[in-house]
C-alpha atoms as a PDB file:
ATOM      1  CA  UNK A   1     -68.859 -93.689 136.226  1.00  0.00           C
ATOM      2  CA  UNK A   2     -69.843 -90.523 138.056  1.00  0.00           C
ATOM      3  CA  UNK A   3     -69.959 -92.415 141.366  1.00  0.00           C
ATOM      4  CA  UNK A   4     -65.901 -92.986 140.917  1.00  0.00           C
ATOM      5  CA  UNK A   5     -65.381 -89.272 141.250  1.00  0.00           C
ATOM      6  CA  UNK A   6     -67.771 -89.076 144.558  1.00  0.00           C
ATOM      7  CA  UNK A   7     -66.476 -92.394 145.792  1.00  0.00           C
ATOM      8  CA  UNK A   8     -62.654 -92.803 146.375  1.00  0.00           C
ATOM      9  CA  UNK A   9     -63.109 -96.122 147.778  1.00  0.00           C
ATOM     10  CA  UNK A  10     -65.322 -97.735 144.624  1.00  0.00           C
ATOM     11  CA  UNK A  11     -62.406 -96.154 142.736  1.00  0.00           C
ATOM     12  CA  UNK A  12     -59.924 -98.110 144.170  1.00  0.00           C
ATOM     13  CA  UNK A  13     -61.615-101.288 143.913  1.00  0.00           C
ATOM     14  CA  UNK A  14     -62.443-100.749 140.125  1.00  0.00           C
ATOM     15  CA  UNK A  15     -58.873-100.240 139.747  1.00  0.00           C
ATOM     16  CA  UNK A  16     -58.059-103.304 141.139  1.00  0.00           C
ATOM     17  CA  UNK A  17     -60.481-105.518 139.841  1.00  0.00           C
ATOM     18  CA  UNK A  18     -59.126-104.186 135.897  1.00  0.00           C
ATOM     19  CA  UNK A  19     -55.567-104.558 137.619  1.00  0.00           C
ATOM     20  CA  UNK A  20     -56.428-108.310 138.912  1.00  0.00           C
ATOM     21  CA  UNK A  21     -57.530-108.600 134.598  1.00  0.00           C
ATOM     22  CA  UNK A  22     -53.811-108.130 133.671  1.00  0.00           C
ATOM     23  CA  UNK A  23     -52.201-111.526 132.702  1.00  0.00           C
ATOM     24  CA  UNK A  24     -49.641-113.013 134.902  1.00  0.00           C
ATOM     25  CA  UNK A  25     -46.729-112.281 132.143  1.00  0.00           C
ATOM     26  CA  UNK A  26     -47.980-108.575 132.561  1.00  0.00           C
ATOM     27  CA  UNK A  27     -48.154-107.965 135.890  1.00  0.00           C
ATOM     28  CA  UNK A  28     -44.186-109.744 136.092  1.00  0.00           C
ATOM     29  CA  UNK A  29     -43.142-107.288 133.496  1.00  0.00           C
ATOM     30  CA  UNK A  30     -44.774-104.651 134.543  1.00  0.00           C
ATOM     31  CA  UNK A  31     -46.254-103.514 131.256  1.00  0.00           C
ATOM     32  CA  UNK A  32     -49.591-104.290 129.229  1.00  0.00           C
ATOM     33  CA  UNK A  33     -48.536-107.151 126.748  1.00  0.00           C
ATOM     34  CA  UNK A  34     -51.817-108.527 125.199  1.00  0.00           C
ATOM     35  CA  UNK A  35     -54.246-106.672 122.852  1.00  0.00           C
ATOM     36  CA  UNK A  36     -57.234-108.236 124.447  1.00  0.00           C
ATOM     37  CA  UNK A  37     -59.144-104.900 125.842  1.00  0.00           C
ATOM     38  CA  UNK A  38     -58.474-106.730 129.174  1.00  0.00           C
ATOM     39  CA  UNK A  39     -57.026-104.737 132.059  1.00  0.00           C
ATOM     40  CA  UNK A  40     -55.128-101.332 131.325  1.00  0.00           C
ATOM     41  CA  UNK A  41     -53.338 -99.879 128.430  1.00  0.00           C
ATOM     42  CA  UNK A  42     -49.272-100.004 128.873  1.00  0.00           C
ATOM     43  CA  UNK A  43     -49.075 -96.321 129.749  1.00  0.00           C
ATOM     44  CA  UNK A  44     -51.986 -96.198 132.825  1.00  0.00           C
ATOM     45  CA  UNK A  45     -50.262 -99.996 134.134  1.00  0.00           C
ATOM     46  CA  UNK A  46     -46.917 -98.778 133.966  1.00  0.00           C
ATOM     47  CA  UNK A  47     -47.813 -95.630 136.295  1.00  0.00           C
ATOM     48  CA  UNK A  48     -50.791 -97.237 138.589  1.00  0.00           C
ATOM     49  CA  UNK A  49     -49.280-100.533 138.835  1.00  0.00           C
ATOM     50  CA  UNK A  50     -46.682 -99.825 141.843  1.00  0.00           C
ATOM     51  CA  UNK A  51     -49.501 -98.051 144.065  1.00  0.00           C
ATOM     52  CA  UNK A  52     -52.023-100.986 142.968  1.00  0.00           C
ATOM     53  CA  UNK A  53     -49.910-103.305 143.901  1.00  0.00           C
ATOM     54  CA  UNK A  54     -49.435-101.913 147.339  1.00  0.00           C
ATOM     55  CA  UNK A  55     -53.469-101.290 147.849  1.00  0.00           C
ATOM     56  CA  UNK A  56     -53.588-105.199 146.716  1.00  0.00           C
ATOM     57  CA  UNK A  57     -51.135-105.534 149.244  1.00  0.00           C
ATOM     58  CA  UNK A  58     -52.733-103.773 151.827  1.00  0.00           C
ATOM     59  CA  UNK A  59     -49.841-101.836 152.310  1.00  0.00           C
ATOM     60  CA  UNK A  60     -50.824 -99.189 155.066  1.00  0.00           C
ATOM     61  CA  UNK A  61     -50.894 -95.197 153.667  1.00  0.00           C
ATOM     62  CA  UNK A  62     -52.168 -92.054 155.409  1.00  0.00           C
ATOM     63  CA  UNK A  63     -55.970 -92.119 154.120  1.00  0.00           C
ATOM     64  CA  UNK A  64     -55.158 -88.678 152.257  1.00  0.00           C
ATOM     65  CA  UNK A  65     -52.762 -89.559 150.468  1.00  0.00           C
ATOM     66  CA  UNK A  66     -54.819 -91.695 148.815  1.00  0.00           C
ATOM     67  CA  UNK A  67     -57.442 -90.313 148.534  1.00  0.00           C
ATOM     68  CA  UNK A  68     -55.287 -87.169 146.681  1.00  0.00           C
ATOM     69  CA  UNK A  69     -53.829 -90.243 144.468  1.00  0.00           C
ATOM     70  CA  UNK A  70     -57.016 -91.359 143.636  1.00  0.00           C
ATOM     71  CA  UNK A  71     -57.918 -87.898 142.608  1.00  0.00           C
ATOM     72  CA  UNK A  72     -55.357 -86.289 141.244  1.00  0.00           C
ATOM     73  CA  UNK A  73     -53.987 -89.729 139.383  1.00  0.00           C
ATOM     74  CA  UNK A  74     -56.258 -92.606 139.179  1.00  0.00           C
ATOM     75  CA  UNK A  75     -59.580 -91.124 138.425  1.00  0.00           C
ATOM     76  CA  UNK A  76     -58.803 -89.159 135.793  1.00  0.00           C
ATOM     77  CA  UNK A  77     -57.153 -92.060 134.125  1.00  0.00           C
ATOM     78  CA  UNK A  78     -60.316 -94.485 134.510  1.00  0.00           C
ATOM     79  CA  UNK A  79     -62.551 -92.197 132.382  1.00  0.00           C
ATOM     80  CA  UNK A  80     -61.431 -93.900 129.540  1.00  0.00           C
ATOM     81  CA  UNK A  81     -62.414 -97.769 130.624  1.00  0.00           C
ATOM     82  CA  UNK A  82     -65.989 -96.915 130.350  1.00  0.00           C
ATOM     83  CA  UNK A  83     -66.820-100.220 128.733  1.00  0.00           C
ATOM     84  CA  UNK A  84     -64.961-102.566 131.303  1.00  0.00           C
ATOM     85  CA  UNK A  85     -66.514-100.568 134.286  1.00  0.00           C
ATOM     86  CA  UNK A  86     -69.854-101.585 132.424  1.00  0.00           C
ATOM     87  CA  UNK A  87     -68.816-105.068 133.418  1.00  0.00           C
ATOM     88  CA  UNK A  88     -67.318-103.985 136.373  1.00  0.00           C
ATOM     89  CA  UNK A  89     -70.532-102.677 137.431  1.00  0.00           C
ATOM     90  CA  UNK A  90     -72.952-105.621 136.169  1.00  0.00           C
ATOM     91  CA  UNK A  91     -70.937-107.898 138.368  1.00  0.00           C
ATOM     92  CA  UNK A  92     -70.930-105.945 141.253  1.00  0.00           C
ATOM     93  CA  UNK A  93     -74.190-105.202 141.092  1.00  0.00           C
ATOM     94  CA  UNK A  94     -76.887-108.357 142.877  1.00  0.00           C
ATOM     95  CA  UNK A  95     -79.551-109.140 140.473  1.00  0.00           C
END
């Protein structure tokens, strides 16, 4: 997970790919639902899910902004999905 520190971009697209995990009744809501170790906890969607949203979007930002959202928010909160970036990862990764 190291290379999510260095790597703003890879970040971002982790983010989204355990943000594109959320169920459909989650994402409408706007808070985690199911207990399924799918997607985010209810705390990290609630905050990341307006800014993921827009990234999904495409939604054009000044590069350093998010970069210093990545940082300063984002990062810090995808320590703890360890085990889905494991997945993350495998699938990314050409065998």
């Amino acid at each position: 997970m190291e290379e999510l520190q260095r790597d703003y971009k890879k970040c971002i697209e982790f983010a989204l790919w355990m943000y594109d995990r959320q169920t459909y009744d989650e994402k409408n809501k706007g808070e985690t639902i199911e207990d399924n170790g799918i997607g985010f906890n209810s705390p990290d969607f609630k905050f990341l899910k307006d800014m993921l949203y827009c990234l999904k979007d495409k939604t054009p930002f000044v590069e350093r902004d998010v970069i210093n959202w990545v940082h300063v928010h984002l990062h810090p909160r995808l320590i703890k999905y360890k085990k889905q970036y494991q997945e993350y990862d495998t699938k990314k990764t050409p065998h």
